[in-house]
Protein backbone atom coordinates (compact mmCIF):
# COMPACT_ATOMS: atom_id res chain seq x y z
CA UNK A 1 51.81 -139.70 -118.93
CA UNK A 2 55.29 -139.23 -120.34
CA UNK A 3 56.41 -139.48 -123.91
CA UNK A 4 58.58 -142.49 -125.14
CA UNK A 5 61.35 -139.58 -125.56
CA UNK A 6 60.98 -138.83 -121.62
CA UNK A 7 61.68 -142.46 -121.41
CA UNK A 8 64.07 -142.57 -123.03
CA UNK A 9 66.03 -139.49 -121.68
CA UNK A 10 65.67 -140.90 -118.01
CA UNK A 11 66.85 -144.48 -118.83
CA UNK A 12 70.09 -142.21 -120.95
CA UNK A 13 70.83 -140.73 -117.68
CA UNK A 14 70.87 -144.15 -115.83
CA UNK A 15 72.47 -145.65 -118.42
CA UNK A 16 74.39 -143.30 -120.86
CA UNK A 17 75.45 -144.29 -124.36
CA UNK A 18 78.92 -142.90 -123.96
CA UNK A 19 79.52 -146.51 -121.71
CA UNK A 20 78.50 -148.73 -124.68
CA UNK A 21 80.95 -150.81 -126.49
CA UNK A 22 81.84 -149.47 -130.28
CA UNK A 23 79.91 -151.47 -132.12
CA UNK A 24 76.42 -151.77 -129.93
CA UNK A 25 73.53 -150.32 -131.37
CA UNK A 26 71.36 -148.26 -128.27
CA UNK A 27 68.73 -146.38 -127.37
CA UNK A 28 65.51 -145.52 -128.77
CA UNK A 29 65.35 -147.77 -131.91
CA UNK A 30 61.88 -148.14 -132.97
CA UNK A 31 58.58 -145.54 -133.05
CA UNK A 32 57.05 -142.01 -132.32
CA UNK A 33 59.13 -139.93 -129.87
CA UNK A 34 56.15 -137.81 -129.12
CA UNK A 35 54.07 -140.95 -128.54
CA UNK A 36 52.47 -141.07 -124.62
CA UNK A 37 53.13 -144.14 -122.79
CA UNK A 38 50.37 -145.05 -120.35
CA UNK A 39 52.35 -148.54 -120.15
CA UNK A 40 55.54 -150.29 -120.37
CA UNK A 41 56.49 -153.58 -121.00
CA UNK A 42 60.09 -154.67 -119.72
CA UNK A 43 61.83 -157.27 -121.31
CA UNK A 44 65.40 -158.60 -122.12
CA UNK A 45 64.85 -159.45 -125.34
CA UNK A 46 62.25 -158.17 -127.93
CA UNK A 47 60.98 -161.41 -129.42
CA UNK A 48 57.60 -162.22 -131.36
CA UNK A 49 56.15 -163.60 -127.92
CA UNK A 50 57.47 -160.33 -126.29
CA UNK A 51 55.66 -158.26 -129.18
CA UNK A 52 52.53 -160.11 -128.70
CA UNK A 53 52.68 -159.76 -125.00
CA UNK A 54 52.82 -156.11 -125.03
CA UNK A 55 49.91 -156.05 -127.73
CA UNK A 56 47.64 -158.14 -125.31
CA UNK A 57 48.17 -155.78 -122.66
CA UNK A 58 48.15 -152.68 -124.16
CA UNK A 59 51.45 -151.88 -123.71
CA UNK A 60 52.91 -148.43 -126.10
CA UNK A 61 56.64 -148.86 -125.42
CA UNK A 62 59.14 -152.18 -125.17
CA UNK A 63 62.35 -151.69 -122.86
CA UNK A 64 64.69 -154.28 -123.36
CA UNK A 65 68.02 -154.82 -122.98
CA UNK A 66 69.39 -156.66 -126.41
CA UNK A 67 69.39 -154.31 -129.55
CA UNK A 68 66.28 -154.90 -131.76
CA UNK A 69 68.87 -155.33 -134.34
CA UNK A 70 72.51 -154.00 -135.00
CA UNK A 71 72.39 -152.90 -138.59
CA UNK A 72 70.02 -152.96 -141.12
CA UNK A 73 69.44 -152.81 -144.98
CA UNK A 74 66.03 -152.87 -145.31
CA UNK A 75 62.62 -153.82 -142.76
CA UNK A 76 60.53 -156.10 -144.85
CA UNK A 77 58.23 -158.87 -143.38
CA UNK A 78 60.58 -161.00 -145.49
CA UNK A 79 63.01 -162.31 -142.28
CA UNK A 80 62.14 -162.70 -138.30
CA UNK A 81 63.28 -159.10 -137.19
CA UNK A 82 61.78 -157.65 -139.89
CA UNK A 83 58.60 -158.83 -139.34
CA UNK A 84 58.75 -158.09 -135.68
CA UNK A 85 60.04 -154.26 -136.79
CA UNK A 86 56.31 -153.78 -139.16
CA UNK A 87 54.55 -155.44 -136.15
CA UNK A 88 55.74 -152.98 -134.08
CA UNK A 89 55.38 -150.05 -136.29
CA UNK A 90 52.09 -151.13 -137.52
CA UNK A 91 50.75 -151.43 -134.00
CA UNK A 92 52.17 -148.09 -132.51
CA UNK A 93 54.18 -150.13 -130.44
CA UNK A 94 57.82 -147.47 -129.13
CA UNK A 95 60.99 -149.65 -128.71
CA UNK A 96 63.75 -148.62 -127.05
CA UNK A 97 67.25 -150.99 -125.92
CA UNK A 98 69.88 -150.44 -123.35
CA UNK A 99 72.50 -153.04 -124.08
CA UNK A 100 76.42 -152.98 -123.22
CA UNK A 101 75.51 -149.07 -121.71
CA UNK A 102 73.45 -151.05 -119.14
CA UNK A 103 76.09 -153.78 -118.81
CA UNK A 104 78.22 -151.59 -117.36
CA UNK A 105 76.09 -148.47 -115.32
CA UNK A 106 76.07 -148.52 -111.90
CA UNK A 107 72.46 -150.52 -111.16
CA UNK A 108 72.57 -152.10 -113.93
CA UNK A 109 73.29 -155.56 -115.30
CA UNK A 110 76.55 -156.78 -113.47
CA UNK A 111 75.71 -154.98 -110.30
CA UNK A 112 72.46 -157.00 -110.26
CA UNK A 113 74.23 -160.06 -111.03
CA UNK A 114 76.56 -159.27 -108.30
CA UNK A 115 73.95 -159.21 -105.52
CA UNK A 116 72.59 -162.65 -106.77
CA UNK A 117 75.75 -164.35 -106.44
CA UNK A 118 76.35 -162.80 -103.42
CA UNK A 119 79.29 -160.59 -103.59
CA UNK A 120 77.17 -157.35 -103.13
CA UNK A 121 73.96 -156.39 -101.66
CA UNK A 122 72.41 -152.98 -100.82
CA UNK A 123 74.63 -151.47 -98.14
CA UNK A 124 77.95 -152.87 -100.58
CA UNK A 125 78.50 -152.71 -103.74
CA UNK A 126 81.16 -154.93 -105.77
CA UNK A 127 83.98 -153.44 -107.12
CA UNK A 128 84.60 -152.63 -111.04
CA UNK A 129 86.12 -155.96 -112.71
CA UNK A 130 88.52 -153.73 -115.31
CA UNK A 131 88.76 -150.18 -116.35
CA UNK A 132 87.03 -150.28 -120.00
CA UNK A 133 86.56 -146.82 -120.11
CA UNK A 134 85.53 -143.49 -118.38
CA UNK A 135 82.28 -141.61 -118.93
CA UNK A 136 81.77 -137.92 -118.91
CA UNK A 137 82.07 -137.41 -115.30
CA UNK A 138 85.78 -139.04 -115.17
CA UNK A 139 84.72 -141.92 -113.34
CA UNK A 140 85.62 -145.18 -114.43
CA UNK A 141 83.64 -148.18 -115.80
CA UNK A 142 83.57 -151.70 -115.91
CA UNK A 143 82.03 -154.27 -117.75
CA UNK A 144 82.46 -157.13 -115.11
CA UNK A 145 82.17 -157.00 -111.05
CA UNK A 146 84.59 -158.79 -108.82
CA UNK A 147 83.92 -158.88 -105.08
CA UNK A 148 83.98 -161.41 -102.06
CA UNK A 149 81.32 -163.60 -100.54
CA UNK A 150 80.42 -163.44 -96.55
CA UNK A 151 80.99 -166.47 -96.24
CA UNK A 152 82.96 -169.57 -98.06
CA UNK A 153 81.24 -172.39 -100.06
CA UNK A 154 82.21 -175.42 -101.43
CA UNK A 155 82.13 -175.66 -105.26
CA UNK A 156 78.70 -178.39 -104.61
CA UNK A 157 77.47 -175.98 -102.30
CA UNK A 158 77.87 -172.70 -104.44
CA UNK A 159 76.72 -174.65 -107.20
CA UNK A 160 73.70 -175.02 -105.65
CA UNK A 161 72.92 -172.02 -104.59
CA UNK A 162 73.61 -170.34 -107.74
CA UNK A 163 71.20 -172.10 -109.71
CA UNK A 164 68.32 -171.42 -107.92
CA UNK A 165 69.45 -167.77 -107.60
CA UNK A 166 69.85 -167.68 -111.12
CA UNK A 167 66.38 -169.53 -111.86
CA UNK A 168 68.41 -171.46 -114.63
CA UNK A 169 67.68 -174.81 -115.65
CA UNK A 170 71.35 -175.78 -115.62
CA UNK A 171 74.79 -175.02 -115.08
CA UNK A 172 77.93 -175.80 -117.08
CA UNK A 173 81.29 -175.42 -114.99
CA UNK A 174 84.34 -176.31 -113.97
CA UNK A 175 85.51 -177.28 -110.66
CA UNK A 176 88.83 -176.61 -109.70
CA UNK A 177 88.26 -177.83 -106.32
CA UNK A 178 88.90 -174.52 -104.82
CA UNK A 179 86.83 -173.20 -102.16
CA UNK A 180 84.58 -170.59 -103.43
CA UNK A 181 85.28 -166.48 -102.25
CA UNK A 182 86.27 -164.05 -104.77
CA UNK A 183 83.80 -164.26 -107.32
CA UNK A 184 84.27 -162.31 -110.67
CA UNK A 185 80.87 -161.89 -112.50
CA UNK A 186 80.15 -160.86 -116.17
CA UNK A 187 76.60 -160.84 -117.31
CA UNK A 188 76.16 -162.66 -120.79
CA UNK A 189 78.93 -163.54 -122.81
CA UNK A 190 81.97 -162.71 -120.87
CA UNK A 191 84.84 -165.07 -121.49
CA UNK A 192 86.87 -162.80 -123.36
CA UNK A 193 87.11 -161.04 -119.86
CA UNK A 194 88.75 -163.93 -118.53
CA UNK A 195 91.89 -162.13 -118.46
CA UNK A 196 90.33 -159.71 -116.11
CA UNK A 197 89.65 -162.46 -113.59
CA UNK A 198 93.49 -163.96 -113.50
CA UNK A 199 94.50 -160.42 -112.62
CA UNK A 200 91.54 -160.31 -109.52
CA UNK A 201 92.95 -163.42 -108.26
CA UNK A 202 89.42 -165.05 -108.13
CA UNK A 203 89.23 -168.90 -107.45
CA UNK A 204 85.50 -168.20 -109.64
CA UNK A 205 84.24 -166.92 -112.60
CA UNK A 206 80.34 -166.17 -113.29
CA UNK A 207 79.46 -165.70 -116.73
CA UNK A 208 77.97 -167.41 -119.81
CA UNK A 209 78.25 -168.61 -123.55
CA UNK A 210 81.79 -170.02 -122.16
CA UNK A 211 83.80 -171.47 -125.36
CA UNK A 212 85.81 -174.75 -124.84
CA UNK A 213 89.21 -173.30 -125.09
CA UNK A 214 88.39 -170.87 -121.49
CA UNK A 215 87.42 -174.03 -119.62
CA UNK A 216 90.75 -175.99 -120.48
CA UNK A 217 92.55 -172.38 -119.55
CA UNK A 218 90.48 -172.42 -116.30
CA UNK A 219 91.59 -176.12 -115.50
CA UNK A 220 95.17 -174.67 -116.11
CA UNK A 221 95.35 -172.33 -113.54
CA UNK A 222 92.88 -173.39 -111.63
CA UNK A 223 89.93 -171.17 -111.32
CA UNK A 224 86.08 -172.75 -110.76
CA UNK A 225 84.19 -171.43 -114.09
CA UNK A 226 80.24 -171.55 -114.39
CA UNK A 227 78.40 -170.94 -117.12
CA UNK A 228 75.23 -169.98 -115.99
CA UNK A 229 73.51 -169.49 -119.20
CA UNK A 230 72.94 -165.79 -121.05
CA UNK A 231 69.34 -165.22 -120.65
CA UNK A 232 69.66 -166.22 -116.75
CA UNK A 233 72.77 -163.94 -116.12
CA UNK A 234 71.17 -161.01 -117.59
CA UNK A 235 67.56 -161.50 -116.81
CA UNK A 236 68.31 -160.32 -113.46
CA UNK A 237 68.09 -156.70 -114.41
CA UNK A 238 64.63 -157.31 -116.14
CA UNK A 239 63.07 -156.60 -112.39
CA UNK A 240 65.10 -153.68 -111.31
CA UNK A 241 64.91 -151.79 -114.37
CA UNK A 242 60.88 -152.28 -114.16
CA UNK A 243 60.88 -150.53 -110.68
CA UNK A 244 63.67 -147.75 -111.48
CA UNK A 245 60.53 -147.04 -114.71
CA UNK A 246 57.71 -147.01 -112.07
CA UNK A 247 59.38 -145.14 -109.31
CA UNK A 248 60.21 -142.47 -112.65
CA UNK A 249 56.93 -142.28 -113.87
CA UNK A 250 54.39 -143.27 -111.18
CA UNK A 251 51.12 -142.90 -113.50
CA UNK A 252 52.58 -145.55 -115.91
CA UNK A 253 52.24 -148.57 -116.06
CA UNK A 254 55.36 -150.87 -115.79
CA UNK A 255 55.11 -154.73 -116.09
CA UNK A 256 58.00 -157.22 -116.45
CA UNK A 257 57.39 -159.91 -119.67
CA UNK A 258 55.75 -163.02 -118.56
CA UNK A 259 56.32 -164.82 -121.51
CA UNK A 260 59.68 -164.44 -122.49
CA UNK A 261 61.66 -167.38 -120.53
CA UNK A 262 65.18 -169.07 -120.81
CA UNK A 263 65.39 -171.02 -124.38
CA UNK A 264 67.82 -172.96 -123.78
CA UNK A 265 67.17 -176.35 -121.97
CA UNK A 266 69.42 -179.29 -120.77
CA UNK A 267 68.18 -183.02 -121.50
């Protein structure tokens, strides 16, 4: 069985914490480094279900992809994440989080995004969105995809199919009645990438948490915009992260969280 510090070195090299953004908070966050992990439980968020979950089924170490928290004064079972932080603790329970780092690694969370909207698939990947930095190899990173479909849609028809790739319960968007081809994705909150997009030429943005002010911008110029919530555009890596852990470390257990679902619903 490996250690939650093996763990954690093989998800660094997949995903290394020179790629993060400043002011993310990575990596192994919570437990014993020398602790054995006989299972894993896979989640993108770390909530109070999530810790229960991985108590039920035995599980020694939590991969997720938001940050247990960002900065802290003191763990107390005073407040929600502190509570969650003694559970853990208490229980011998390892977390570790790979957030904007897995954003933007190759395999990660906008290349998985990219092959359920349909501008990449195994034999193709999509192409990096921006140049936000360069890791230690030189190459070039990106916290967005942009890439073309293999065939047109109508906005309806895209529509469509997006939300049942996605598994979302709804969709917020704009329809600039454009045909949809060059799609530009951004997993989570992405609209300050917008930018990125005009420069791409995409008729389509992908992304979520959209603020009012980028819809009017996307009516302006014209570019289809769906919102296609921030659990659902993420979630997506939940899955392939779980089977880059088992094909690792074939004696552990891996299991993707059954419990932790999109929040938000639509009336």
């Amino acid at each position: 069985m490996p250690t939650v510090s093996e763990v954690h070195g093989f998800l660094e090299s997949i995903a290394p914490q020179g790629m993060k953004m400043e002011s993310d908070n990575v990596g192994f966050l919570v437990g014993q480094k020398d602790a054995q992990v006989s299972k894993i439980l896979v989640s993108l968020d770390i909530t109070s279900d999530v810790v229960s979950e991985a108590l039920d089924i035995g599980a020694g170490l939590i991969v997720a992809h938001h940050p247990l928290f960002f900065s802290l004064k003191s763990i107390t079972d005073m407040d929600t994440n502190g509570k969650k932080i003694v559970r853990l603790l208490s229980s011998g329970i390892s977390a570790i989080c790979m957030h904007t780092n897995l954003d933007a690694a190759r395999g990660g969370v906008n290349d998985a995004l990219a092959v359920v909207v349909g501008i990449a698939d195994d034999e193709c990947e999509a192409e990096l969105l921006s140049e936000d930095g360069r890791h230690s190899s030189g190459e070039a990173f990106s916290y967005g995809r942009v890439g073309y479909l293999k065939n047109a849609y109508s906005m309806p028809e895209y529509l469509e199919m997006l939300k049942k790739a996605l598994n979302t319960n709804g969709l917020r968007y704009h329809d600039a009645g454009r045909e949809v081809y060059k799609v530009a994705v951004v997993g989570g909150s992405g609209g300050d990438r917008f930018e990125f997009v005009v420069k791409n030429d995409c008729d389509t943005f992908v992304t979520a948490d959209i603020k009012y002010h980028t819809f009017l911008e996307a009516k302006e110029l014209g570019i289809n915009l769906i919102d296609g919530d921030h659990f659902c555009t993420e979630n997506v890596v939940v899955k392939v992260l779980a089977d880059k852990l088992q094909k690792e470390f074939p004696n552990t257990e891996v299991q993707v969280s059954e419990r932790h679902v999109q929040t938000a619903k639509f009336y």
